[in-house]
Protein backbone atom coordinates (compact mmCIF):
# COMPACT_ATOMS: atom_id res chain seq x y z
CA UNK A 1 73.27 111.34 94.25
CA UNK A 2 70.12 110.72 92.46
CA UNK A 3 66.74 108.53 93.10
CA UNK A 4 65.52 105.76 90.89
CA UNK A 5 62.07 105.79 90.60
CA UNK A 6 59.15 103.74 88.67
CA UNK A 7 60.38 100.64 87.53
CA UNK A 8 60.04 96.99 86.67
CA UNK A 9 62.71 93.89 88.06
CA UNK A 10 62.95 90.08 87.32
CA UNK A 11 64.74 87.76 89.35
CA UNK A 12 66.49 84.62 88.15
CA UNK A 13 69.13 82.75 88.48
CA UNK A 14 70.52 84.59 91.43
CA UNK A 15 70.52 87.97 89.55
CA UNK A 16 67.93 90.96 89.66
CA UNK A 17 67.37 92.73 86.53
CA UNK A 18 66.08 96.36 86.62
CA UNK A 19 64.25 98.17 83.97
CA UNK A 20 64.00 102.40 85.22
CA UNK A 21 61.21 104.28 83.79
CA UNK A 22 62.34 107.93 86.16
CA UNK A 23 65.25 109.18 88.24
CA UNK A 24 65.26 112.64 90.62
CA UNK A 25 67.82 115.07 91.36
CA UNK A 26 69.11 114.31 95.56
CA UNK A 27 68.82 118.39 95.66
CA UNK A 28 65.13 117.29 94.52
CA UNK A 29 64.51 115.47 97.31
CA UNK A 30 62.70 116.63 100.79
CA UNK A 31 64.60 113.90 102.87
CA UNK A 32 61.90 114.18 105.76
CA UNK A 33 59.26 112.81 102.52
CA UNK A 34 61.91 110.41 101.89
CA UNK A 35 61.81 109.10 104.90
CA UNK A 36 58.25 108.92 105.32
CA UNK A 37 57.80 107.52 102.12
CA UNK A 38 59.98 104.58 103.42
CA UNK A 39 58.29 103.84 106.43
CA UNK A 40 54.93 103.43 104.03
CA UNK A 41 56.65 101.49 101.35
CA UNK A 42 57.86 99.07 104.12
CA UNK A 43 54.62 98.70 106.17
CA UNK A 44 53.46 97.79 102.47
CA UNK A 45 55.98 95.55 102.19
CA UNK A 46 55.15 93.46 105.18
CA UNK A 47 51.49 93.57 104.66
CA UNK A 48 51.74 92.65 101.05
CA UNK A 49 52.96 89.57 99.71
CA UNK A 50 51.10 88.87 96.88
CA UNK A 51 50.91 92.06 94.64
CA UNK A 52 52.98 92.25 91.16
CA UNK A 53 56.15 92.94 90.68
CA UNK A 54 56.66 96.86 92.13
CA UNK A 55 60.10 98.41 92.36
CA UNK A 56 60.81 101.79 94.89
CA UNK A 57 64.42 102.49 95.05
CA UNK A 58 65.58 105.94 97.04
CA UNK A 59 68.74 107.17 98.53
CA UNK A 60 68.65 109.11 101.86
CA UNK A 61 71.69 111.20 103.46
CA UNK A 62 72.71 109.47 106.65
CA UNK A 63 75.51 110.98 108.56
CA UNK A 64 77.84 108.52 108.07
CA UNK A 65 77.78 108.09 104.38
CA UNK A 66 74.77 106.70 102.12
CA UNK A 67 71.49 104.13 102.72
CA UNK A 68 70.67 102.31 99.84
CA UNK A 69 67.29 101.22 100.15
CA UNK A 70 65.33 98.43 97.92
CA UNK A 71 62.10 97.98 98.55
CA UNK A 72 60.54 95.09 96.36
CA UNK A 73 57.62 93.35 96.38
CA UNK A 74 57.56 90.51 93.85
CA UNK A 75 54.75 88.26 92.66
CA UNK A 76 53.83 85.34 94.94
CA UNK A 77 55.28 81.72 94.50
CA UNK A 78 54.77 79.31 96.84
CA UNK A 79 58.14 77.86 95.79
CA UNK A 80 59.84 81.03 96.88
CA UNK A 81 58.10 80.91 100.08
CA UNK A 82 58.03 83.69 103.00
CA UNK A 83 61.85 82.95 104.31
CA UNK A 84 63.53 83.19 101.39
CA UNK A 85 61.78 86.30 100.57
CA UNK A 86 62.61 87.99 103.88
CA UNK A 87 66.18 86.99 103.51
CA UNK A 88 66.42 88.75 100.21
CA UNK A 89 64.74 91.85 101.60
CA UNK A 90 67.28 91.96 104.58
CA UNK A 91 70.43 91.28 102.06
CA UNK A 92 69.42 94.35 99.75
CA UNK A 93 68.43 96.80 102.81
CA UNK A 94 72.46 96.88 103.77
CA UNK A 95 73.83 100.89 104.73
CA UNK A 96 76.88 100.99 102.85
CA UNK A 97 79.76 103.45 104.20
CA UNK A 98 81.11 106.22 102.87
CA UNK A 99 84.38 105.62 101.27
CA UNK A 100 86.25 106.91 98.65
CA UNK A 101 87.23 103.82 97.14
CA UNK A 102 85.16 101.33 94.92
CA UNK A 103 83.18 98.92 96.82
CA UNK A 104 81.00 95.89 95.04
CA UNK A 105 82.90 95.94 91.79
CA UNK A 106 84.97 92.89 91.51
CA UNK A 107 84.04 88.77 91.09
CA UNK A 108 84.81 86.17 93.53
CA UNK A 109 87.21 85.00 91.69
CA UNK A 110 89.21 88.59 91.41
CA UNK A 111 89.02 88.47 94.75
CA UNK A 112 89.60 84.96 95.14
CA UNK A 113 93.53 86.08 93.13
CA UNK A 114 94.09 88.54 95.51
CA UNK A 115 94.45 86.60 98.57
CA UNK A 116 96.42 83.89 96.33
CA UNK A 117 98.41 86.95 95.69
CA UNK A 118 98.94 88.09 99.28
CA UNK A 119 99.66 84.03 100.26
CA UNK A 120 101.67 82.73 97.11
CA UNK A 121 104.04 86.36 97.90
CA UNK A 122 107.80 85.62 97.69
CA UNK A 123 107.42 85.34 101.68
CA UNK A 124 107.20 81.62 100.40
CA UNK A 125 110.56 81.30 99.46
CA UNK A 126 111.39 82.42 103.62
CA UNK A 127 108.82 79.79 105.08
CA UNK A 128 111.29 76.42 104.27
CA UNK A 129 113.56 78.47 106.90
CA UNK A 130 111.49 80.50 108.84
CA UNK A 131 109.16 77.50 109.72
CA UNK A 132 110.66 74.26 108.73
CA UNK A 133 113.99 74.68 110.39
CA UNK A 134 112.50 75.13 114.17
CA UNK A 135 109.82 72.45 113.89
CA UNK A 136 111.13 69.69 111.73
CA UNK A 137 109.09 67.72 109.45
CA UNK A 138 106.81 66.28 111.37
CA UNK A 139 105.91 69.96 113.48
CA UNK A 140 106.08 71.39 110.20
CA UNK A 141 104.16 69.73 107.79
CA UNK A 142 101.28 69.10 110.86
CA UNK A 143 101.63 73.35 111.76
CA UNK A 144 101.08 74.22 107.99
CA UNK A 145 98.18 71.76 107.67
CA UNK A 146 96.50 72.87 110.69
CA UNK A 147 97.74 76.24 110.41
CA UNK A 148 95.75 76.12 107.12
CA UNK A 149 92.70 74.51 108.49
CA UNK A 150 92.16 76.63 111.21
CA UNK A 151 93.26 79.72 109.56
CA UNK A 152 90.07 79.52 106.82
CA UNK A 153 87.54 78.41 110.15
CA UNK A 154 88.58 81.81 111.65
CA UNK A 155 88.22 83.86 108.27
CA UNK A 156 85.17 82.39 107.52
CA UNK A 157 83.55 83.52 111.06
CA UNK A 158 85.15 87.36 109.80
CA UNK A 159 83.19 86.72 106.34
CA UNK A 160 80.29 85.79 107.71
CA UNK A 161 79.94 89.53 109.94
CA UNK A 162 80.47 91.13 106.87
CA UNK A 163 76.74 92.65 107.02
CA UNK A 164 75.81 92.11 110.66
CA UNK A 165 73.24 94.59 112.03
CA UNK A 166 72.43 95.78 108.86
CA UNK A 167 75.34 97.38 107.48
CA UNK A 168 78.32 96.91 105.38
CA UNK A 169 81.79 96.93 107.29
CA UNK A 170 83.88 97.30 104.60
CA UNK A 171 86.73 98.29 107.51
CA UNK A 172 87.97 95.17 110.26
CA UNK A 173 87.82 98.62 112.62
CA UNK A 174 84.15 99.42 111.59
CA UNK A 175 83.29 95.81 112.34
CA UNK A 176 84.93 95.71 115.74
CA UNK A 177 83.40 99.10 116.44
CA UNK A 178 80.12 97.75 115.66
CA UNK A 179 80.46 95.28 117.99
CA UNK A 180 81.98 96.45 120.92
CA UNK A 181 82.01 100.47 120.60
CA UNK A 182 84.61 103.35 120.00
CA UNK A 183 87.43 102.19 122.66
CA UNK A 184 87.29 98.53 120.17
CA UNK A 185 87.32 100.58 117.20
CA UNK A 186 90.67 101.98 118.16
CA UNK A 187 92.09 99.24 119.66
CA UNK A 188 91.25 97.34 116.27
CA UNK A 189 92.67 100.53 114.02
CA UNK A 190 96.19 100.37 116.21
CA UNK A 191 96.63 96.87 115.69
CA UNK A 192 95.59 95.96 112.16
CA UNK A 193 97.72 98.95 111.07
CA UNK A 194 100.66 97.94 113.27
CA UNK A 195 100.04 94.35 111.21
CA UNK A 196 100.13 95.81 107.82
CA UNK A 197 103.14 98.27 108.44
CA UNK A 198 105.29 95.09 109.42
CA UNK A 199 103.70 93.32 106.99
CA UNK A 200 104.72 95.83 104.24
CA UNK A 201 108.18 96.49 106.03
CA UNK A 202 108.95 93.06 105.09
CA UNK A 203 108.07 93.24 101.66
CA UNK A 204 110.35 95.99 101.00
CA UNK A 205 113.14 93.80 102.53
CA UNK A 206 112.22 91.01 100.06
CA UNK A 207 112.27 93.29 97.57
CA UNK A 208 115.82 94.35 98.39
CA UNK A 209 116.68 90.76 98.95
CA UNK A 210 115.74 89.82 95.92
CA UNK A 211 117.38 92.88 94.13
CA UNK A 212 120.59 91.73 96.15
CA UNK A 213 120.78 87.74 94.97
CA UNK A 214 120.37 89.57 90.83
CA UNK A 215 123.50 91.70 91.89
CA UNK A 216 125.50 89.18 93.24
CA UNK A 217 124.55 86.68 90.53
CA UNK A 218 126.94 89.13 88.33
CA UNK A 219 129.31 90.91 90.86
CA UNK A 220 130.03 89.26 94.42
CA UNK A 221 132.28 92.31 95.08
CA UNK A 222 130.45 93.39 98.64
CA UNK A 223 130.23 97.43 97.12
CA UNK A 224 126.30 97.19 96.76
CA UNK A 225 125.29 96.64 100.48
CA UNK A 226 121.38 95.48 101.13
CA UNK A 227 120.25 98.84 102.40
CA UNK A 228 120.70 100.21 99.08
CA UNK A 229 118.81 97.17 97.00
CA UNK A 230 116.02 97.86 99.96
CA UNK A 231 115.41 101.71 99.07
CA UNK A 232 115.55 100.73 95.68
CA UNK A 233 112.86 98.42 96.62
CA UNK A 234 110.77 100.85 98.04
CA UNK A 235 111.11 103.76 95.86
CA UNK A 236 109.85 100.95 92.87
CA UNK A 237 106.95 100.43 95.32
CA UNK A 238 106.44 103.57 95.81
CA UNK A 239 105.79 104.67 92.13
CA UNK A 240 103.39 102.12 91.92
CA UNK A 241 101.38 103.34 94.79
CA UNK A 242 101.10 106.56 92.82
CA UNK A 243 100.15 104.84 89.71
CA UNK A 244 97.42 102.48 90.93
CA UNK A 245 94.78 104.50 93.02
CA UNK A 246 92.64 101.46 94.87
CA UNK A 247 92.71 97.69 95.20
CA UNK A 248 90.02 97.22 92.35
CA UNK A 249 92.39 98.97 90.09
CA UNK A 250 94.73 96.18 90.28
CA UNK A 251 92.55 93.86 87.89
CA UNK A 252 95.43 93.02 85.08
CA UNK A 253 98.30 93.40 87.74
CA UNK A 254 96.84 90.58 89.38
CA UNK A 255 97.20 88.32 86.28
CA UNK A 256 100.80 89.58 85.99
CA UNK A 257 101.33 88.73 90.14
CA UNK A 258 99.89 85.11 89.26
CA UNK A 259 102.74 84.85 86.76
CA UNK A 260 105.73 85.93 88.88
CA UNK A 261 104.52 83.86 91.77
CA UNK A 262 104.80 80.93 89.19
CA UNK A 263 107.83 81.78 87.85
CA UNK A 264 109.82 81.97 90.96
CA UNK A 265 107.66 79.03 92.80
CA UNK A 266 108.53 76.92 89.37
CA UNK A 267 112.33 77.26 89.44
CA UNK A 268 112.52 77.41 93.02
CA UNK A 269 111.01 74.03 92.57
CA UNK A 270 113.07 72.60 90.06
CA UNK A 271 116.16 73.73 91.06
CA UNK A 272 115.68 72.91 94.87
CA UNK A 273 114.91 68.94 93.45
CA UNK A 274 117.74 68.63 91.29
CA UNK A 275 120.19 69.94 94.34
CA UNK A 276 117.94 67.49 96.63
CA UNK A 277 119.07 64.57 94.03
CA UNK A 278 122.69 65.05 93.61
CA UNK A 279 123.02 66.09 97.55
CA UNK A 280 124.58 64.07 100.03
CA UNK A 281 122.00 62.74 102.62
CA UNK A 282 120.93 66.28 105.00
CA UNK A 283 120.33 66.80 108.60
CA UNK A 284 116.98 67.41 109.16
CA UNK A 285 117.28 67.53 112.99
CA UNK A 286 116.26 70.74 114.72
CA UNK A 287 119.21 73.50 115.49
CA UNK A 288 120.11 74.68 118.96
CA UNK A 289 119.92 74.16 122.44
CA UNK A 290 116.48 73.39 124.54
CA UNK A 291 115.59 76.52 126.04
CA UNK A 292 116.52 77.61 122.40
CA UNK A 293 114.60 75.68 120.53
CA UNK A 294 111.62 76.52 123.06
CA UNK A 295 111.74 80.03 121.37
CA UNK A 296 112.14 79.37 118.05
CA UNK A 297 109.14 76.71 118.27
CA UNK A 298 106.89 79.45 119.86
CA UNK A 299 108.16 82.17 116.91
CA UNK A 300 107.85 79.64 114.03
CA UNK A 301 104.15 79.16 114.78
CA UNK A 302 103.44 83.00 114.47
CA UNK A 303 105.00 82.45 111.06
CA UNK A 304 102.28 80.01 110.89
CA UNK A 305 99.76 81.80 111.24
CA UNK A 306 101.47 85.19 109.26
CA UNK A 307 101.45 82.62 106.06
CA UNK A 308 97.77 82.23 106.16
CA UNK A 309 96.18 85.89 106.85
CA UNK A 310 96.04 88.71 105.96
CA UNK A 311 94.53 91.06 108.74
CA UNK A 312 92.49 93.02 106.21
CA UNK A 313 89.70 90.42 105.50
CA UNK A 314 86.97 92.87 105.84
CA UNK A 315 88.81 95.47 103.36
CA UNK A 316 89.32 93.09 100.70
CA UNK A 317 85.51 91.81 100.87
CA UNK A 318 84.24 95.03 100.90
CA UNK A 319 85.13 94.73 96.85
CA UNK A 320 83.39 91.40 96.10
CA UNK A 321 79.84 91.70 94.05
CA UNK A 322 76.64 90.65 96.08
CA UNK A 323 76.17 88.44 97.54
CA UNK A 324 79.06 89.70 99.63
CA UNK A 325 78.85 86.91 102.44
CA UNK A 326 78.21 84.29 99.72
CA UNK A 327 80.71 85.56 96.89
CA UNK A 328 83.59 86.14 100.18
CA UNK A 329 83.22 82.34 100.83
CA UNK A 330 83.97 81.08 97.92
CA UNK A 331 86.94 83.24 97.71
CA UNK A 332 88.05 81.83 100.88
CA UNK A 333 87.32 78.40 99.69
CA UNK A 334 89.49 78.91 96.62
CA UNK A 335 92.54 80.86 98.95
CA UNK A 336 93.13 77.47 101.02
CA UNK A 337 92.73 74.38 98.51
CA UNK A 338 93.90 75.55 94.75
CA UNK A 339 95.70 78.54 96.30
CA UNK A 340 97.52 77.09 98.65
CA UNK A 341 99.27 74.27 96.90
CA UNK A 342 102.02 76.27 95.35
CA UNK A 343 103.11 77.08 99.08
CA UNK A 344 103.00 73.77 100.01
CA UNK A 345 105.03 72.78 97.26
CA UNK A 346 108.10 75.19 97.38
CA UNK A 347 108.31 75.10 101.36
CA UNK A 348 108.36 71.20 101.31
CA UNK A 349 110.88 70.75 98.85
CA UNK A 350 113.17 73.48 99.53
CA UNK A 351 113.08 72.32 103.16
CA UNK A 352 113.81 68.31 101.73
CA UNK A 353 116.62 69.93 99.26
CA UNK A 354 119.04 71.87 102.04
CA UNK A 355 117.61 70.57 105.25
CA UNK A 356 118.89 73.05 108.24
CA UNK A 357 121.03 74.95 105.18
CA UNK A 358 117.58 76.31 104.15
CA UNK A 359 117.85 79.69 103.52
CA UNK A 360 115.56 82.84 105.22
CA UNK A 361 115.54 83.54 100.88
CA UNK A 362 115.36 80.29 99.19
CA UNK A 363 116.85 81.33 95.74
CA UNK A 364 120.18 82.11 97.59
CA UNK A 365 120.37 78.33 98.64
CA UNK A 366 119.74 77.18 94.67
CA UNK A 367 121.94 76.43 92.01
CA UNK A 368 121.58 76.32 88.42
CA UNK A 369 121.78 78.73 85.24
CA UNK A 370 122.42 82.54 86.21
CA UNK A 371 119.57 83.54 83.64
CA UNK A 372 117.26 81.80 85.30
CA UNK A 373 118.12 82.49 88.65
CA UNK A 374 118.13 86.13 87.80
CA UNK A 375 114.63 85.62 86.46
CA UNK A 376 113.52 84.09 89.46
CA UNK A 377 114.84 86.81 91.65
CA UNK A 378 113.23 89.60 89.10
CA UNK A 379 109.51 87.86 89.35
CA UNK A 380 110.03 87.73 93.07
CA UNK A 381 110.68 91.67 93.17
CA UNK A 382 108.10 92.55 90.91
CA UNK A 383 105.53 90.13 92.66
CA UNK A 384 106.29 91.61 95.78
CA UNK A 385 105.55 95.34 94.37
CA UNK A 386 102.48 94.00 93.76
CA UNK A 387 101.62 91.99 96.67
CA UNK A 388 102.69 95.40 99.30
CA UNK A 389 100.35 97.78 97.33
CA UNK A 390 97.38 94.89 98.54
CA UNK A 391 98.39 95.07 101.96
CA UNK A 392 98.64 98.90 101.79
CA UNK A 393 95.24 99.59 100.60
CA UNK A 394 93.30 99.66 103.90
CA UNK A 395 95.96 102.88 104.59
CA UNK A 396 95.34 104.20 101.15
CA UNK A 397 91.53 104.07 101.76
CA UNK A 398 91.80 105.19 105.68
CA UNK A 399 93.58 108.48 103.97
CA UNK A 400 91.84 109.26 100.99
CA UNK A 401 88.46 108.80 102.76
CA UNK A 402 89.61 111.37 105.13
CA UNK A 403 90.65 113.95 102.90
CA UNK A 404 87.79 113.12 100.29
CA UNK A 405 90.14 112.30 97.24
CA UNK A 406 87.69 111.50 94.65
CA UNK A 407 86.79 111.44 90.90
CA UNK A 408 89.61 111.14 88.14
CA UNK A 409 92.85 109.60 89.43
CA UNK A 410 94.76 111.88 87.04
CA UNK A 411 93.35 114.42 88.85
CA UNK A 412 96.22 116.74 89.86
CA UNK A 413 94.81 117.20 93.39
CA UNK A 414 94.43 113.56 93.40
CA UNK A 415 98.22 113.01 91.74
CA UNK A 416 99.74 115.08 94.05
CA UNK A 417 98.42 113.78 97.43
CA UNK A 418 98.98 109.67 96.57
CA UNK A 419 102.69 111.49 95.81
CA UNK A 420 103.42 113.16 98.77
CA UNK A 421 100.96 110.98 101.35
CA UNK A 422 101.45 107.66 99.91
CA UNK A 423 105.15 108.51 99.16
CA UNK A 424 105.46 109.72 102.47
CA UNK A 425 104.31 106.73 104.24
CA UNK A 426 106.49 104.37 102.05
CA UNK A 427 109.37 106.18 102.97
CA UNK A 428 109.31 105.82 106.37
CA UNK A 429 107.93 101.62 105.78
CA UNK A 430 111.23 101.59 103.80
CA UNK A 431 113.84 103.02 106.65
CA UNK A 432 112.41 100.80 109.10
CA UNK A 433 113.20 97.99 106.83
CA UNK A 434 116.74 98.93 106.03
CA UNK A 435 117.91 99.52 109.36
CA UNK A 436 116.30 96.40 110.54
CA UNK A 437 116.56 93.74 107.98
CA UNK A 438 115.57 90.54 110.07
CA UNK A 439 112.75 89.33 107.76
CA UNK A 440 112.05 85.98 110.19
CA UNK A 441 111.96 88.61 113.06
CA UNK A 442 109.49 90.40 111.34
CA UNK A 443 106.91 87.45 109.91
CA UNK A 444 107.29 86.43 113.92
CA UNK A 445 106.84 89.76 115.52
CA UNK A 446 103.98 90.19 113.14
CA UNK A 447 101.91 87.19 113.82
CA UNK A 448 102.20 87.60 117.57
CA UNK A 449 101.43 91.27 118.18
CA UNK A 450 98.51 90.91 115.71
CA UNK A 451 97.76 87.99 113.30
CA UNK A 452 97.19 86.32 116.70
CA UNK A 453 94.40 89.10 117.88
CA UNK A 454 93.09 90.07 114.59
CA UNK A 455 92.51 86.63 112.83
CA UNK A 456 91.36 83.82 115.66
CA UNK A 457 90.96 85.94 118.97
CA UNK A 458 88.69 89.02 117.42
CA UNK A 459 87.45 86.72 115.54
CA UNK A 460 86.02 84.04 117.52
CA UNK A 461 84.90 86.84 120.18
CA UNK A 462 83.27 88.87 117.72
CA UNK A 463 81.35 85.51 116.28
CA UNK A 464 80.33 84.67 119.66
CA UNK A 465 78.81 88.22 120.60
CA UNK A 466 77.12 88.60 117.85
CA UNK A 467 75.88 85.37 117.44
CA UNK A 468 75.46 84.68 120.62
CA UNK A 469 71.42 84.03 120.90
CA UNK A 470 71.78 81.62 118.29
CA UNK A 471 75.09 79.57 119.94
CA UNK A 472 74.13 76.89 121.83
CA UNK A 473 76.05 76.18 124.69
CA UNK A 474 78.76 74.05 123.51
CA UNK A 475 79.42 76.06 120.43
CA UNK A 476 79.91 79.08 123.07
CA UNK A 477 82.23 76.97 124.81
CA UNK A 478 84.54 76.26 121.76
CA UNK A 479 84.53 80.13 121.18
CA UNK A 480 86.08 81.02 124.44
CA UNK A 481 88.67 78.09 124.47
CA UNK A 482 89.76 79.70 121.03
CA UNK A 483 89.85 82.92 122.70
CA UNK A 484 91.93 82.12 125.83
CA UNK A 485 94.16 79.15 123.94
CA UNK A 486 95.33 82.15 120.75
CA UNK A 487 95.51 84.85 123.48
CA UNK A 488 97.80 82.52 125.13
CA UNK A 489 99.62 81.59 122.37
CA UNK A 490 99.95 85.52 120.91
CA UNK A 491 102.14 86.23 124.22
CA UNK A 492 104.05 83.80 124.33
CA UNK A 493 104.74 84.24 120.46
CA UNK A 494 105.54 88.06 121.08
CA UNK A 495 108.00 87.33 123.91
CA UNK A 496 109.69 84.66 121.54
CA UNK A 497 109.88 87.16 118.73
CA UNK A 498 111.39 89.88 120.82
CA UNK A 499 113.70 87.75 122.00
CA UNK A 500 115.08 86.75 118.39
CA UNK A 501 115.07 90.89 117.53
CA UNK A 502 117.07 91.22 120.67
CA UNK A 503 119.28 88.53 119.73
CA UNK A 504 120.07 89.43 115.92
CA UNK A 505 120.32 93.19 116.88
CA UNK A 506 123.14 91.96 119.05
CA UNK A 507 125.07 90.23 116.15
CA UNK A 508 124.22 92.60 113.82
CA UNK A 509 124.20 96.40 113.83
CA UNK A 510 121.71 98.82 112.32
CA UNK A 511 121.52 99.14 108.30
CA UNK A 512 123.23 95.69 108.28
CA UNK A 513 124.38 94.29 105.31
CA UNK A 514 122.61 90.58 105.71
C-alpha cells in the first residue's frame, strides 16, 4: 500500500491523466495525519473552486478493506460548471472493498461478452422445450419479449446502486446489506448462492448431455449411462476452475465461448429449418390436461425469467472500468439487443421445426451429418465449461477473500487450495446433478426460489429505499406493485416447480439414465 503524492492531472475526453512527481511507504504513514490531512484537503476543496490544477491522492486503512481518496481541484470553466464538478468529486471518492480478486480491470464490452456468455449458454438449446412447449407461440414469443424487456428494467435499477452511499458493492450481499443491515445480508448470501449452485448444477447436466448425444452419435448401445457423461462433465469443469483463478482471467476464453455459442446456435439453426421444411405440418397445441397445463404455465415463466439473469449482477460489475454505473449500462444495453438475438433465433425455430417433439436438448431432436452434429454437441460442452466457471466466481471470490489467497496464481498455496476448495465444491455441484438430472426442473426451481427475489423483487425494493426521497409518488407506487406482483409470482412458480420434481422423481429413479 503506498501514497501518491505531488502531482499534475488533465481531464479530457472522459479520461483523467496523472503525472506523479512522489509516492510514500503505507508503514510511512501516521494514519491519524492522514486523516487530518483529508479533512483540510476537502474543506479546501469546497472553498476553492478556482485554483489550478492540484492533485492529493492518499490511501487510509479502513477496517473493512481500503479508501481510495482523490481529492482534485481543477481550473475553473464556466462550461464545466459547479454540478458537474461535484459529480466527479463524488464518483472518484468511492471505498472500494477488500477482495482478493481484480476489480476495475475489464471494458464494457468484456463485460458486455460475459453476460452474452452466461445468456447465449447451451441452456438455449432447452428453452424451445422448456418454454415453448407450455405456452405456445403466442405465450411464448410475448413471455420472451417481455421477459426480455422487463428483465434489463430490473438490472438496470441493480446497476444503477452499484456505488450508493459512497461505496463500491462489488457483492449483491454487500449491496443488500447496505441497504437493509446484517439479517438482509444473509438472507441475500443464502439465496444468490442457492441460485448459482442450481444454476451450475445444471450446467454440469448439459455438459453430460451433451457428452451423451457425441456417444450415441457413434454407439447407441445403452453401456454409457448419463451419470457417467455428467461426472465427466464436471471433473472437465473442474480442472478449469483450477486453471483460471478469477472472472477477469477469462479474457481470451471469452472469445473462444463466443465461438462455441455460434457454432452450436448455427447448426442448431440450420438443421432445425431444413427438418422444419421437409416435415409434415406439427402440432403446436399445448400438451396436457388443465390443471396440468396450469403448472407448467406457472414453471415455464420462471424459465423466463432464468434465461435473462444472472443473479450475480453486482459481481460481474464490480470488474467494469470507471465509470462503473455508466460502463455497466452499456453492457446491459448490449446483453438484451445484439446479445440476445441468437436466443431468439434458435428457440423460435427449433420450436417451429418439431413443435411439441421439441426436445429439453435440441441437438437430440436434429438430423443431419454425424460430424457436424458431433461438433455441435462438442462446442456446447466446452461452452458450457466456460459459461459455469462465470457463474461460479462470486463462490470463488466469497472463498478466496476469506482465506486471503493472493499474489501469483501458480502459487503453490494458491494451487493447492482452488484444488482441493474449488474441487471440492464441484464435486458435490456434480452429484447433485447426476442423481437428479431434470434440467427443466432445475431452470424452474431456479427462477422461482431466487431469480424471482434476486432480480425484480430485491431489486425494485432496494431502488425504492434508496431512492426513495427522490421517487415521486407514482414512481413509488410502480415499485411496490413490482414487489407484491414477482413475490406473487415467485410462489406460485416454486410450488409449480416442486410439483414437476415430485412428478419426474416418481417416473424416474435417482442417477437416472434420461
Amino acid at each position: 500500500m503506498m501514497a501518491l503524492m505531488d502531482g499534475f492531472a488533465r481531464i479530457g475526453n472522459n479520461e483523467i491523466t496523472i503525472l506523479l512527481n512522489d509516492a510514500e511507504k503505507s508503514s510511512d504513514i501516521d494514519p491519524q495525519e492522514a486523516q487530518q490531512t483529508l479533512k483540510i484537503a476537502e474543506t479546501a476543496l469546497r472553498k476553492n473552486l478556482s485554483a489550478s490544477l492540484i492533485l492529493l491522492v492518499f490511501i487510509v486503512n479502513a477496517g473493512e478493506g481500503m479508501k481510495f481518496f482523490l481529492v482534485l481541484s481543477p481550473m475553473w470553466d464556466e462550461k464545466l460548471g459547479r454540478e458537474r464538478y461535484v459529480n466527479l468529486y463524488e464518483q472518484l471518492a468511492i471505498e472500494l472493498p477488500e477482495t482478493a480478486h481484480q476489480i476495475s480491470s475489464d471494458s464494457w464490452f468484456q463485460v458486455g461478452f460475459v453476460l452474452t456468455t452466461g445468456l447465449n449458454s447451451a441452456y438455449v438449446l432447452g428453452y424451445s422445450g422448456a418454454v415453448m412447449v407450455p405456452l405456445g407461440w403466442v405465450g411464448g414469443v410475448v413471455g420472451l419479449v417481455l421477459a426480455t424487456a422487463i428483465s434489463l428494467y430490473a438490472n438496470t435499477l441493480i446497476a444503477k446502486l452499484h456505488e450508493f452511499g459512497g461505496k463500491r458493492h462489488i457483492r449483491y450481499r454487500d449491496l443488500a446489506g447496505f441497504i437493509y443491515g446484517r439479517k438482509a445480508y444473509s438472507l441475500t448470501w443464502v439465496l444468490q448462492y442457492v441460485n448459482l449452485f442450481l444454476i451450475n448444477a445444471g450446467y454440469v447436466i448439459l455438459g453430460g448431455q451433451s457428452l451423451k448425444a457425441t456417444y450415441i452419435l457413434f454407439r447407441d448401445d445403452n453401456a454409457m449411462k448419463l451419470p457417467y457423461f455428467i461426472a465427466m462433465a464436471g471433473f472437465v469443469c473442474g480442472l478449469f476452475a483450477i486453471c483460471i483463478p478469477h472472472l477477469s482471467a477469462l479474457r481470451i476464453w471469452l472469445g473462444f465461448s463466443t465461438f462455441f455459442s455460434l457454432v452450436y446456435i448455427v447448426v442448431a439453426f440450420a438443421m432445425s429449418l431444413r427438418d422444419g421444411i421437409r416435415a409434415p405440418p406439427r402440432d403446436y397445441g399445448i400438451p396436457g390436461s388443465e390443471i396440468s397445463r396450469v403448472f407448467t404455465t406457472i414453471g415455464a415463466s420462471a424459465s423466463l425469467v432464468f434465461a435473462f439473469n444472472t443473479g450475480m449482477l453486482p459481481e460481474i460489475q464490480a470488474t467494469v472500468r470507471q465509470p462503473a454505473v455508466r460502463n455497466m449500462l452499456k453492457a446491459l444495453y448490449f446483453q438484451f439487443t445484439i446479445g440476445v438475438l441468437p436466443l431468439y433465433v434458435v428457440v423460435f425455430m427449433g420450436y417451429w421445426a418439431y413443435g411439441n417433439d421439441a426436445s429439453p436438448y435440441l441437438l437430440r431432436s436434429v438430423s443431419g451429418p454425424v460430424w457436424v452434429k458431433t461438433f455441435a454437441n462438442m462446442a456446447a460442452f466446452l461452452q458450457t465449461v466456460i459459461a459455469l466457471h462465470i457463474f461460479a466466481s462470486p463462490m470463488y471470490e466469497y472463498l478466496d477473500t476469506e482465506h486471503r489467497i493472493k499474489g501469483s496464481a501458480l502459487a503453490l498455496k494458491n494451487l493447492s487450495f482452488r484444488i482441493m476448495i474449488r474441487g471440492g465444491y464441484l464435486a458435490v455441484t456434480t452429484f447433485l446433478a447426476a442423481a437428479l438430472p431434470f434440467i427443466g426442473d432445475f431452470m424452474s426451481l431456479t427462477g422461482a426460489i431466487s431469480t424471482f427475489p434476486l432480480t425484480f423483487i430485491l431489486a425494485n425494493h432496494m431502488y425504492l429505499v434508496a431512492k426513495r426521497n427522490k421517487l415521486t409518488s407514482l414512481q413509488k407506487l410502480w415499485h411496490w406493485l413490482n414487489v407484491i406482483f414477482f413475490g406473487f409470482m415467485s410462489f406460485a412458480a416454486a410450488i409449480a416447480a416442486l410439483r414437476l420434481i415430485a412428478t419426474d422423481s416418481k417416473n424416474y429413479r435417482i442417477f437416472a439414465d434420461i
